[in-house]
PDB file of N, CA and C in Angstrom:
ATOM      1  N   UNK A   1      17.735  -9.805  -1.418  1.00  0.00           N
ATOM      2  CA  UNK A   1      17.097  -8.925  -0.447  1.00  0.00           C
ATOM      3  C   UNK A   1      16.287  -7.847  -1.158  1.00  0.00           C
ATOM      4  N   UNK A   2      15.233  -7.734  -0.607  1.00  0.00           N
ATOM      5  CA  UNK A   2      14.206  -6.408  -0.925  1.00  0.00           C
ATOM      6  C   UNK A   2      14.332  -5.256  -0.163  1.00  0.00           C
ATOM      7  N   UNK A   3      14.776  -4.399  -1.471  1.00  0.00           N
ATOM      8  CA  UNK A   3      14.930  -2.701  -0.747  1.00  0.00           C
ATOM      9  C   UNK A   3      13.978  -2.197  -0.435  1.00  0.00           C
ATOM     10  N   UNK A   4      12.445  -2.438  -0.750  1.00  0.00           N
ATOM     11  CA  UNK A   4      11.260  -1.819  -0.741  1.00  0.00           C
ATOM     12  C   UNK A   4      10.031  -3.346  -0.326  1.00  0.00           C
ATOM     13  N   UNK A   5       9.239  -2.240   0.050  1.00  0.00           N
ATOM     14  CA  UNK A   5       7.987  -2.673   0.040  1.00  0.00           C
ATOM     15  C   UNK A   5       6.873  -1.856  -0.951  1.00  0.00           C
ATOM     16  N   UNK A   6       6.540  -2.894  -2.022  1.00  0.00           N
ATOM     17  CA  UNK A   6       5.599  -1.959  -2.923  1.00  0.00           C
ATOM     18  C   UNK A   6       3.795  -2.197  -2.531  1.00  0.00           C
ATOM     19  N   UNK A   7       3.294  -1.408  -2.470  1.00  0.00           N
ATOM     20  CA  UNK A   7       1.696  -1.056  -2.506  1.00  0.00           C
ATOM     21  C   UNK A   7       1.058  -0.459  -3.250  1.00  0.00           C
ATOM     22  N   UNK A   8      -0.258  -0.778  -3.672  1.00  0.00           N
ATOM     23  CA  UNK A   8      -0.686  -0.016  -4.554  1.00  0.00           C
ATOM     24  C   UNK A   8      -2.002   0.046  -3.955  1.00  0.00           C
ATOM     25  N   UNK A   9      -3.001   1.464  -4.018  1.00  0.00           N
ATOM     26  CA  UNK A   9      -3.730   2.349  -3.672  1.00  0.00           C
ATOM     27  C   UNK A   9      -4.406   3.042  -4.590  1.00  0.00           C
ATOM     28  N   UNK A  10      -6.030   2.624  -4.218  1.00  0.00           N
ATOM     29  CA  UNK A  10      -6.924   2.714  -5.601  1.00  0.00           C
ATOM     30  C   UNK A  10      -7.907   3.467  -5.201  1.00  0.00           C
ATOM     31  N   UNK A  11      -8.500   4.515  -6.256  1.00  0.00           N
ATOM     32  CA  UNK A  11      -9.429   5.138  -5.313  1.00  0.00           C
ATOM     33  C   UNK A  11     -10.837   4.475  -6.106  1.00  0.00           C
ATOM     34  N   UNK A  12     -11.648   4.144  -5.440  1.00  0.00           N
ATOM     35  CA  UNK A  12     -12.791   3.066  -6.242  1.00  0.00           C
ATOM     36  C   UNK A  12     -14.172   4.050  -6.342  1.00  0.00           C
ATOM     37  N   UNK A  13     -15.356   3.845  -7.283  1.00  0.00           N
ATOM     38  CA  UNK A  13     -16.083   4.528  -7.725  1.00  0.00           C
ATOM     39  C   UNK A  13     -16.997   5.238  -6.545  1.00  0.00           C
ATOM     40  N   UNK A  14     -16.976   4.423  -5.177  1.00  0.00           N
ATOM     41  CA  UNK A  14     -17.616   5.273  -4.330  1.00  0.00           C
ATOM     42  C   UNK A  14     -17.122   6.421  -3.400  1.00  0.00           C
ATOM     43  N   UNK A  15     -15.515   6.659  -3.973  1.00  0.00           N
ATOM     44  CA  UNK A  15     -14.501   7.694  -3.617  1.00  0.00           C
ATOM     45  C   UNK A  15     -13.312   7.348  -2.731  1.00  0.00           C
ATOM     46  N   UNK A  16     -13.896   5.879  -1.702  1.00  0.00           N
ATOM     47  CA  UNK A  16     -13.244   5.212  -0.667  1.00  0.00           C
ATOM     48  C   UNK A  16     -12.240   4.469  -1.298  1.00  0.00           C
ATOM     49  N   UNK A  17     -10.645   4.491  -0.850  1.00  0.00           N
ATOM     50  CA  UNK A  17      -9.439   4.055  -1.183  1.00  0.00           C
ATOM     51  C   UNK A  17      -9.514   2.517  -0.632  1.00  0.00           C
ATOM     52  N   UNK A  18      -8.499   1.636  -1.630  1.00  0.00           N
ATOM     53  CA  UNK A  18      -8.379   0.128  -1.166  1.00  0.00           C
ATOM     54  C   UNK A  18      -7.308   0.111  -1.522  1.00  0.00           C
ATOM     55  N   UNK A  19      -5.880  -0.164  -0.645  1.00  0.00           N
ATOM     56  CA  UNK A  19      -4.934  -0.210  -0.346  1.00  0.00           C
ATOM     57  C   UNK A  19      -4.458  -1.886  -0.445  1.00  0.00           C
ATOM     58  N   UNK A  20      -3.503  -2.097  -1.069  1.00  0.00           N
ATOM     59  CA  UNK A  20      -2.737  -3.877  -1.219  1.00  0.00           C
ATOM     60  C   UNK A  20      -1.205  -3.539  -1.032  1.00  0.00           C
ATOM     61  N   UNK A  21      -0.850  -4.532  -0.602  1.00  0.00           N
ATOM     62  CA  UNK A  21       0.961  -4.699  -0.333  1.00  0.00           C
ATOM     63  C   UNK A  21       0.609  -6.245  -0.509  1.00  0.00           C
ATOM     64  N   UNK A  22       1.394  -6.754  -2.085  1.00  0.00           N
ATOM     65  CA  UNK A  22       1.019  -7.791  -1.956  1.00  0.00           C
ATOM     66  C   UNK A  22       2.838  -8.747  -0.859  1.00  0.00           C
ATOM     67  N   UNK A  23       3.537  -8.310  -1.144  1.00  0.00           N
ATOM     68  CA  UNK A  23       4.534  -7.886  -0.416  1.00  0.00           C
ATOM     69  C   UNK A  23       4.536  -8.809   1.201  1.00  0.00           C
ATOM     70  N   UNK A  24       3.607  -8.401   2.014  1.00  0.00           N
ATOM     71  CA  UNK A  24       3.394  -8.682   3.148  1.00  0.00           C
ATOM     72  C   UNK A  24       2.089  -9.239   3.505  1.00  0.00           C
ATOM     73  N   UNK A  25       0.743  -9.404   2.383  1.00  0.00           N
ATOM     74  CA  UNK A  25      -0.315  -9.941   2.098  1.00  0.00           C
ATOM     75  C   UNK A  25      -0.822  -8.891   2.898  1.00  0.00           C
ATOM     76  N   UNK A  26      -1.363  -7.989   2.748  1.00  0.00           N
ATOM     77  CA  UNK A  26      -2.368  -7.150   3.199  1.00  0.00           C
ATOM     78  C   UNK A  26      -3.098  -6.212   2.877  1.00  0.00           C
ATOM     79  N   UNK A  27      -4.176  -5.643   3.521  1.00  0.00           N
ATOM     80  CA  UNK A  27      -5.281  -4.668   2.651  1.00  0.00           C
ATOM     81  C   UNK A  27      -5.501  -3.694   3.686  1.00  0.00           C
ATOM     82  N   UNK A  28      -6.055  -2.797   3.047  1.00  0.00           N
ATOM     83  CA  UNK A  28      -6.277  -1.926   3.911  1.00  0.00           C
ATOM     84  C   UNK A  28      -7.291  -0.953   3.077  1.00  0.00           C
ATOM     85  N   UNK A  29      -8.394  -0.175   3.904  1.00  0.00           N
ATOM     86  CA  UNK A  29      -9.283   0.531   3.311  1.00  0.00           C
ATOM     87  C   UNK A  29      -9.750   2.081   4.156  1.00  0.00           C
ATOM     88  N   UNK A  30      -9.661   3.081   3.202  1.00  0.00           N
ATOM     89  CA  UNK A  30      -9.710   4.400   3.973  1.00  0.00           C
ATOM     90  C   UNK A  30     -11.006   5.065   3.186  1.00  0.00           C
ATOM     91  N   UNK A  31     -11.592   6.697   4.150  1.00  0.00           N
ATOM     92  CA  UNK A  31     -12.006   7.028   3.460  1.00  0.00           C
ATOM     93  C   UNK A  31     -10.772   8.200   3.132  1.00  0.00           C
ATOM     94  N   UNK A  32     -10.156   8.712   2.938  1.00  0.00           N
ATOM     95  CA  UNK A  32      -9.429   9.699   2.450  1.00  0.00           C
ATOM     96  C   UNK A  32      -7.796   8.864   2.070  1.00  0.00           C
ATOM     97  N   UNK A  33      -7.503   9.705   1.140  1.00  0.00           N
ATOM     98  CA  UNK A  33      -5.706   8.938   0.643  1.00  0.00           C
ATOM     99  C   UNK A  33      -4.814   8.749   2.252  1.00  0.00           C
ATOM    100  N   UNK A  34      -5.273  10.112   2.590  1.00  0.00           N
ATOM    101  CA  UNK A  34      -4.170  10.169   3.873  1.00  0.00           C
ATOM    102  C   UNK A  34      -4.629   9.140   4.459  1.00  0.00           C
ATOM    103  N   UNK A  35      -5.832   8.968   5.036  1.00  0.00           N
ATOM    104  CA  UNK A  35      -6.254   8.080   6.243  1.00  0.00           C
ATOM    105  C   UNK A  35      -4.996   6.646   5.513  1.00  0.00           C
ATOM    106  N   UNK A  36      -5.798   6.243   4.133  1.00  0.00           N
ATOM    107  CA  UNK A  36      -5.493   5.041   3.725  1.00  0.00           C
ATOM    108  C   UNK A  36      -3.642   4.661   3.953  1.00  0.00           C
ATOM    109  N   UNK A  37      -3.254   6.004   3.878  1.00  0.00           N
ATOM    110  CA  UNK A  37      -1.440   5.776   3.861  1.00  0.00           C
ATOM    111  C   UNK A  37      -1.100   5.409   5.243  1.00  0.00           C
ATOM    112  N   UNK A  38      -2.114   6.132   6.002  1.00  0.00           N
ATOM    113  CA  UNK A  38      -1.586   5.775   7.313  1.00  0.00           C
ATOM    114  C   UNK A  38      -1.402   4.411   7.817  1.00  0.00           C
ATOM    115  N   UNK A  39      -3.258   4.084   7.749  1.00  0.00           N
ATOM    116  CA  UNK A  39      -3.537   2.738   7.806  1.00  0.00           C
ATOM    117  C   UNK A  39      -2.214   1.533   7.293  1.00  0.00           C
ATOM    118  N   UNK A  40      -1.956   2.059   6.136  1.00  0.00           N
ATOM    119  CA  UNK A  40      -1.341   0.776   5.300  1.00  0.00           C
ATOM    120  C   UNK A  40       0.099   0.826   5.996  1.00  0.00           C
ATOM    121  N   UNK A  41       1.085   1.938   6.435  1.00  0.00           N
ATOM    122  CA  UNK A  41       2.241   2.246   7.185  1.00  0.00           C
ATOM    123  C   UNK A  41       2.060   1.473   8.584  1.00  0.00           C
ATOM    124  N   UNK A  42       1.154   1.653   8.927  1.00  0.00           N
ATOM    125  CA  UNK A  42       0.536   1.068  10.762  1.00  0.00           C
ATOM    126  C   UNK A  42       0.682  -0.440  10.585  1.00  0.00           C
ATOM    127  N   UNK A  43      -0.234  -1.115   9.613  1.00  0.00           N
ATOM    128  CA  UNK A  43      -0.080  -2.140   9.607  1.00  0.00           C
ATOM    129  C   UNK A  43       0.937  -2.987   9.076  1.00  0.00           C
ATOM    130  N   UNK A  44       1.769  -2.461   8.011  1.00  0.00           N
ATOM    131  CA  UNK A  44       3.017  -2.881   8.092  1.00  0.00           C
ATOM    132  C   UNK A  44       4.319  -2.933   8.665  1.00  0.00           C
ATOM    133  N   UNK A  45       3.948  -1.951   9.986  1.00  0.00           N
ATOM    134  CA  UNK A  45       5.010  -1.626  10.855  1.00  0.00           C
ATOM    135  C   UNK A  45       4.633  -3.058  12.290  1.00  0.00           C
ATOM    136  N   UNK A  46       3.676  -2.856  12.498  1.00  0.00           N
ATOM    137  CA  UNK A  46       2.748  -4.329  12.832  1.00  0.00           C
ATOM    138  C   UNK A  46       3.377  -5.497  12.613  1.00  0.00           C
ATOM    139  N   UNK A  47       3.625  -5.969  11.075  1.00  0.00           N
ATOM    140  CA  UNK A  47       3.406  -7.020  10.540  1.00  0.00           C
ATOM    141  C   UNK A  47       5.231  -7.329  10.420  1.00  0.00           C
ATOM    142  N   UNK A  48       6.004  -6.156  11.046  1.00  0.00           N
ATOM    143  CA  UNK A  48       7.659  -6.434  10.831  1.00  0.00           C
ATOM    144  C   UNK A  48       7.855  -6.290  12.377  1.00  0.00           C
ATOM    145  N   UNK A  49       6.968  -5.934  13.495  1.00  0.00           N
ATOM    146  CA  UNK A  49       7.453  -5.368  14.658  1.00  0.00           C
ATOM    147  C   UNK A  49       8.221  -6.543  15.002  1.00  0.00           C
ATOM    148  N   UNK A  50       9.930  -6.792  15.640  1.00  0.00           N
ATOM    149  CA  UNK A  50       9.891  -7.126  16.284  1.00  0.00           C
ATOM    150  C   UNK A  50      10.722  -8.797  15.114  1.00  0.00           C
ATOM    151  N   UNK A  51      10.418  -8.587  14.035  1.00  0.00           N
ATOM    152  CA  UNK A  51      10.937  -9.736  13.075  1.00  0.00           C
ATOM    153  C   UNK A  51      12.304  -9.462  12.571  1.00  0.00           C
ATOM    154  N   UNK A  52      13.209 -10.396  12.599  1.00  0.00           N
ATOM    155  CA  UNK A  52      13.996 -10.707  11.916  1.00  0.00           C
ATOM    156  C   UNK A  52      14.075 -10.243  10.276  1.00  0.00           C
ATOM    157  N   UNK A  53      14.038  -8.948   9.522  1.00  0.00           N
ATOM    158  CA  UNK A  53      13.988  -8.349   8.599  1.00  0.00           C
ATOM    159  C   UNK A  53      15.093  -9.103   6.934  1.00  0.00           C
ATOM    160  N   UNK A  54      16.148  -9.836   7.665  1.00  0.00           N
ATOM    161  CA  UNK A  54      16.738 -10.947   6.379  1.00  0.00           C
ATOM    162  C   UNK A  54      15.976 -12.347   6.317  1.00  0.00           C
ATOM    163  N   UNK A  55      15.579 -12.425   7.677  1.00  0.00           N
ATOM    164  CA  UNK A  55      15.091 -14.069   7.507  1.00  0.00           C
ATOM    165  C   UNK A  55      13.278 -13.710   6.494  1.00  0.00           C
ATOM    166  N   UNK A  56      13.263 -12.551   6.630  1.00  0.00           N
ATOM    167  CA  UNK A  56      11.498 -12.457   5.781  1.00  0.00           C
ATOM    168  C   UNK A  56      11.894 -11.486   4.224  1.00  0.00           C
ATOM    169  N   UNK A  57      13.571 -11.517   3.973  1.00  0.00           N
ATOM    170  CA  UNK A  57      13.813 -11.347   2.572  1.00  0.00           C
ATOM    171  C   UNK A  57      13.881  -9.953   1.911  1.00  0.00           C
ATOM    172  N   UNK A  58      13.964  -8.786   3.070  1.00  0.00           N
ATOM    173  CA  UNK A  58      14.215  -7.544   3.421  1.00  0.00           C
ATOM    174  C   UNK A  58      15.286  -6.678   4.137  1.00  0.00           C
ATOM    175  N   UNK A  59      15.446  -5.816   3.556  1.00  0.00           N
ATOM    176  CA  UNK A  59      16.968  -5.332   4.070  1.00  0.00           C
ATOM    177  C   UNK A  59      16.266  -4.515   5.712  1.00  0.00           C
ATOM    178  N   UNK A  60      17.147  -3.926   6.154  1.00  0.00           N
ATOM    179  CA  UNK A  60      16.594  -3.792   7.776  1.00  0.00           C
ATOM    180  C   UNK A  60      15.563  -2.372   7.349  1.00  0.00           C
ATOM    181  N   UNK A  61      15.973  -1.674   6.788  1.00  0.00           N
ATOM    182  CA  UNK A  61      15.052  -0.571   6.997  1.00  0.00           C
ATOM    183  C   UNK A  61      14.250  -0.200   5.110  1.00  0.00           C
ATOM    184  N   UNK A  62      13.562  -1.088   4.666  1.00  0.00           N
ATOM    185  CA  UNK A  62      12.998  -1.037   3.520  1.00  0.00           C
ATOM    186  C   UNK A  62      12.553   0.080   3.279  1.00  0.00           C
ATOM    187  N   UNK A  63      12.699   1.081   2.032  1.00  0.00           N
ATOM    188  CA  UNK A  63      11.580   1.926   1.320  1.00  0.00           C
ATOM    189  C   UNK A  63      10.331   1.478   1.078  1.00  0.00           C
ATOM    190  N   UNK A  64       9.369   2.386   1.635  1.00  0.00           N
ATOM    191  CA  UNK A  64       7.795   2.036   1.487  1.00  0.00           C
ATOM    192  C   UNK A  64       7.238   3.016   0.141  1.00  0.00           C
ATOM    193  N   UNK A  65       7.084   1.763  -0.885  1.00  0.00           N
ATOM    194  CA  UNK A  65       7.071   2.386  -2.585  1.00  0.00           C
ATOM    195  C   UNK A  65       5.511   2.182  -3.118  1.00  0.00           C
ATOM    196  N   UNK A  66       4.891   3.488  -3.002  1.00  0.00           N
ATOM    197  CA  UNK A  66       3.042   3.357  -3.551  1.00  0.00           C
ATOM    198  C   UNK A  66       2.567   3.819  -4.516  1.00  0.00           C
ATOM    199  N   UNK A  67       2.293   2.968  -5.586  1.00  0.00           N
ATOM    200  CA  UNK A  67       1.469   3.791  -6.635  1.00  0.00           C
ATOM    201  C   UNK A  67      -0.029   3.695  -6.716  1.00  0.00           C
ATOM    202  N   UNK A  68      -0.149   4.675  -6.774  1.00  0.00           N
ATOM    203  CA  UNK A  68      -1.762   5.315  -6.622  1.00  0.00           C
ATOM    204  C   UNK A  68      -2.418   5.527  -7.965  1.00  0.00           C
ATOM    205  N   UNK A  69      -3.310   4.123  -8.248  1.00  0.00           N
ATOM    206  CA  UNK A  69      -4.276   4.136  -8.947  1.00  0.00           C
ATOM    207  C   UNK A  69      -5.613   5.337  -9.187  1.00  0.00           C
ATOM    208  N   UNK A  70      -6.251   6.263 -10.044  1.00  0.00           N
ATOM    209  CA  UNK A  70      -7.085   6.984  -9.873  1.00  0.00           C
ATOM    210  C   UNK A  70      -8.715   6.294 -10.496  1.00  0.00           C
ATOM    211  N   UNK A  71      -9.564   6.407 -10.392  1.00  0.00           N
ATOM    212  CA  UNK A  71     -10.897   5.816 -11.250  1.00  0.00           C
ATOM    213  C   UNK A  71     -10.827   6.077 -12.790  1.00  0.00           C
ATOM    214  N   UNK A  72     -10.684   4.787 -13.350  1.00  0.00           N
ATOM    215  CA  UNK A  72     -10.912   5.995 -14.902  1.00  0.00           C
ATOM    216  C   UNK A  72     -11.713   6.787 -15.441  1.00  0.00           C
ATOM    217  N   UNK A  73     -11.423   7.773 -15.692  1.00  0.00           N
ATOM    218  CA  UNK A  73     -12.670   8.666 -16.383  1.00  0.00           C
ATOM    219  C   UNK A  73     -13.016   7.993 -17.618  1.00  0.00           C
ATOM    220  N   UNK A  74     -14.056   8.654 -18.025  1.00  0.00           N
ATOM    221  CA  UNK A  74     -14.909   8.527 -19.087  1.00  0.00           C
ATOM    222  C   UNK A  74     -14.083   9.285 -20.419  1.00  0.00           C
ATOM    223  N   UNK A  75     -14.098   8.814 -21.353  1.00  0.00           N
ATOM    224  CA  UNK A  75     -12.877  10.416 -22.319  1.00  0.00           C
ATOM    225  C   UNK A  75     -14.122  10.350 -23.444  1.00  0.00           C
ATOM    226  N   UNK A  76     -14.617  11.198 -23.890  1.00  0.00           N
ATOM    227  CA  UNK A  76     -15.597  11.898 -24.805  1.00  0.00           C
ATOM    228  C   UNK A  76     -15.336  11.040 -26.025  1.00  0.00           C
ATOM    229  N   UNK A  77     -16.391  10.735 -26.538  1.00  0.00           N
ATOM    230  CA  UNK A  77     -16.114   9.879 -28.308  1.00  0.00           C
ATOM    231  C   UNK A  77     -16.220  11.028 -29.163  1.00  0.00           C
ATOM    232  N   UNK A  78     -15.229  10.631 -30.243  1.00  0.00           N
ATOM    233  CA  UNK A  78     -15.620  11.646 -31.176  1.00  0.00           C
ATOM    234  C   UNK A  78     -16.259  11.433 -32.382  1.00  0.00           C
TER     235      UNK A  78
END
């Protein structure tokens, strides 16, 4: 059984976030972090409404676990 659901949340060069749970196969895209957390919470609440939470390999009330990718900067040559 899975205690969590992991996602990861990227903020991409035109500032707009792209959100993955590979977890539950899904994407999601914001313009702000918040919008994007929401989005990605909504649709995974969606995607369990109403399911059988052992038969899809999850304990009943999973931790929702996100690491947040930033753009890489540039780092100065010396």
């Amino acid at each position: 059984m899975q205690y969590s659901i992991k996602a990861f949340i990227k903020r991409e060069e035109d500032g707009r976030y792209f959100a993955e749970c590979l977890d539950v196969e899904l994407t999601v895209r914001g313009i702000s972090l918040d919008e994007t957390v929401e989005k990605l919470k909504d649709e995974i609440c969606k995607r369990f409404d109403g399911a059988d939470m052992a038969s899809l390999g999850f304990v009943e009330k999973p931790t929702l676990f996100i690491t947040f990718e930033d753009v890489a900067l540039p780092l100065p040559v010396r």
